[in-house]
Protein backbone atom coordinates (compact mmCIF):
# COMPACT_ATOMS: atom_id res chain seq x y z
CA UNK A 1 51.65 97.40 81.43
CA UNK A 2 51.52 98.13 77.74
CA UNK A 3 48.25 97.75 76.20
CA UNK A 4 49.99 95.42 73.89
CA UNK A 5 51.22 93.46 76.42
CA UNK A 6 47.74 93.03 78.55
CA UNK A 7 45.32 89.86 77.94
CA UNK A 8 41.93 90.53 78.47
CA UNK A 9 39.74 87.77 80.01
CA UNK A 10 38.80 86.18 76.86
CA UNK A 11 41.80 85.80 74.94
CA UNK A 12 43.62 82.59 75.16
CA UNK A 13 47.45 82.00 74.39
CA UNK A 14 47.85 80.35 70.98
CA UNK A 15 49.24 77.33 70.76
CA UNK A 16 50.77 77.72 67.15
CA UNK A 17 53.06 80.77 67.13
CA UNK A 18 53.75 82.13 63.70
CA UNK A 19 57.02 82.24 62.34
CA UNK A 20 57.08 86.43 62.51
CA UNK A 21 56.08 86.17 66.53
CA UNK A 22 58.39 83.55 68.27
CA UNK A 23 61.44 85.63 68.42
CA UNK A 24 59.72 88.14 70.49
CA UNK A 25 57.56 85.45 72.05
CA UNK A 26 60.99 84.65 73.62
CA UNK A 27 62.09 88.11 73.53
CA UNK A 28 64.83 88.18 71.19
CA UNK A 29 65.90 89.36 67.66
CA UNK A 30 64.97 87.01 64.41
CA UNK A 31 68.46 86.51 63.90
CA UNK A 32 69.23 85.16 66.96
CA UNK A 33 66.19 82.85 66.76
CA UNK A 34 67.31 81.60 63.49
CA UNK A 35 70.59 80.33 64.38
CA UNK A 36 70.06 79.66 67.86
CA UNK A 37 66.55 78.20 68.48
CA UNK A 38 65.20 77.32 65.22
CA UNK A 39 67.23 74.46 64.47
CA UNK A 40 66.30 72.38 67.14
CA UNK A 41 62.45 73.21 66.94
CA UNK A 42 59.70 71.60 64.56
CA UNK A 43 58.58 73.62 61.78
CA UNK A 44 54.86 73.46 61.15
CA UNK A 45 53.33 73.69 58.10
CA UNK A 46 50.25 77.03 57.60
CA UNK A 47 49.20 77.25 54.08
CA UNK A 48 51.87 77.28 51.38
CA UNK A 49 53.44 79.87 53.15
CA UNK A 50 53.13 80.35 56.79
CA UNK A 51 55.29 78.68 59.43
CA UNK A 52 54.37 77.97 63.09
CA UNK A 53 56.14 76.46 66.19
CA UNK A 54 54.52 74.82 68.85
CA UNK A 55 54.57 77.27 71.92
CA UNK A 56 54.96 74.61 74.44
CA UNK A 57 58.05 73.53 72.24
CA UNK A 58 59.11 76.96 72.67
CA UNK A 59 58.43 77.13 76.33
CA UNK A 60 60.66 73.35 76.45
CA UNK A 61 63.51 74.72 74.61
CA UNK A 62 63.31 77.99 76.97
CA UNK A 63 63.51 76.00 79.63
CA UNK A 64 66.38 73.42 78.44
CA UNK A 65 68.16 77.12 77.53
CA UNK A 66 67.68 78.49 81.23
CA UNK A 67 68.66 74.83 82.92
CA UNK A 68 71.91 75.09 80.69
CA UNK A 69 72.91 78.72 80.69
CA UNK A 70 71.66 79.56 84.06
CA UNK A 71 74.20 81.73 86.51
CA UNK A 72 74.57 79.78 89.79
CA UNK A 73 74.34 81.64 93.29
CA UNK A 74 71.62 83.73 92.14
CA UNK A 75 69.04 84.73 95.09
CA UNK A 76 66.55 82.53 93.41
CA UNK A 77 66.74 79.35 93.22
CA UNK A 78 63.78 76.90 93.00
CA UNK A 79 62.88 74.89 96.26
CA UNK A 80 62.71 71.41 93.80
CA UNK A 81 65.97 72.09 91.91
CA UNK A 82 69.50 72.99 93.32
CA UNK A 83 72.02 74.81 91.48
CA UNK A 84 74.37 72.38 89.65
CA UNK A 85 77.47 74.40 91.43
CA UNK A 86 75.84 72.88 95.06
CA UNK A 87 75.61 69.12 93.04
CA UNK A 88 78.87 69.37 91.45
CA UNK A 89 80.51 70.26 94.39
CA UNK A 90 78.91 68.23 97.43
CA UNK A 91 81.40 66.68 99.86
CA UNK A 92 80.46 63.38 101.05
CA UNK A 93 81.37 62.32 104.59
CA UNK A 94 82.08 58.76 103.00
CA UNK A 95 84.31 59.42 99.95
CA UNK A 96 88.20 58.81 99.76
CA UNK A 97 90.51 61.37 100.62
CA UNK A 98 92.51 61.80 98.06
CA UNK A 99 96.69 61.24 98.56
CA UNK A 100 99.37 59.44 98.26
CA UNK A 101 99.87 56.07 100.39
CA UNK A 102 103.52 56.11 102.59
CA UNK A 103 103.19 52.46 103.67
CA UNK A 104 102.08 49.79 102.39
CA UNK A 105 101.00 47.02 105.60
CA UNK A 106 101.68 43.24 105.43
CA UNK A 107 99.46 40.49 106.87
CA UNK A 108 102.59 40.29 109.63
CA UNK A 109 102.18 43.98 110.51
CA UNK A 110 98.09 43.80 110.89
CA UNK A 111 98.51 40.97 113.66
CA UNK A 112 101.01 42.35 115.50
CA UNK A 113 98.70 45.35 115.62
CA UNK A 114 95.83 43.58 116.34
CA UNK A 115 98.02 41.25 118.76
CA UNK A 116 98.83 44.59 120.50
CA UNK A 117 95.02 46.21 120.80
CA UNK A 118 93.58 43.04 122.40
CA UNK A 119 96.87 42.16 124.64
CA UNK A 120 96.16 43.16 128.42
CA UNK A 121 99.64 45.18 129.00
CA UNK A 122 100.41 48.32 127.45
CA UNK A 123 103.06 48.33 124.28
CA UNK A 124 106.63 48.80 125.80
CA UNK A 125 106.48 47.85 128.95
């Protein structure tokens, strides 16, 4: 690992990142962060000058990003949480086939059905 990269036993993660460190603390550009992720995050106030986020806003909005933008059928997929292409796309043994009805039955039709299932001799003889 880079030395930069490495936490020694001591250190803690701040819970304030500056302005300057979010876009990498979410590994991307400052532009992108800007128009992408900024605008739905709360700005907090350092000084007269300095602006901080919240890093577990940053870790939410990470998260709400990966639930959204995610590719489904990746290898790995969270035991808890199924890919939205397996909800979106579950058949049910109970639902409607969908089509387009021939015949419509009458009240007359459904007893002489039912007049022929419970009659002792066979239809037609």
């Amino acid at each position: 690992m880079p030395p930069s990269l490495t936490l020694r036993p001591a250190e803690v993660l701040p819970r304030l990142i500056r302005l300057r460190d979010a876009p990498s603390y979410l590994g991307m550009d400052r532009n992108r962060f800007n128009q992408t992720v900024r605008p739905c995050l709360i700005e907090i106030r350092i000084g007269d000058q300095g602006i901080a986020f919240d890093r577990l806003d940053l870790d939410a909005w990470a998260e709400d990003y990966k639930s959204r933008n995610g590719r489904p059928g990746c290898k790995f997929q969270p035991e808890e949480k199924e890919s939205w292409a397996i909800k979106s796309h579950r058949a049910s043994a109970n639902a409607a086939a969908s089509g387009t009805l021939k015949k419509h039955s009458t009240a007359v039709d459904y007893t002489k059905v039912l007049e022929q299932a419970i009659s002792s001799k066979p239809s037609g003889t």
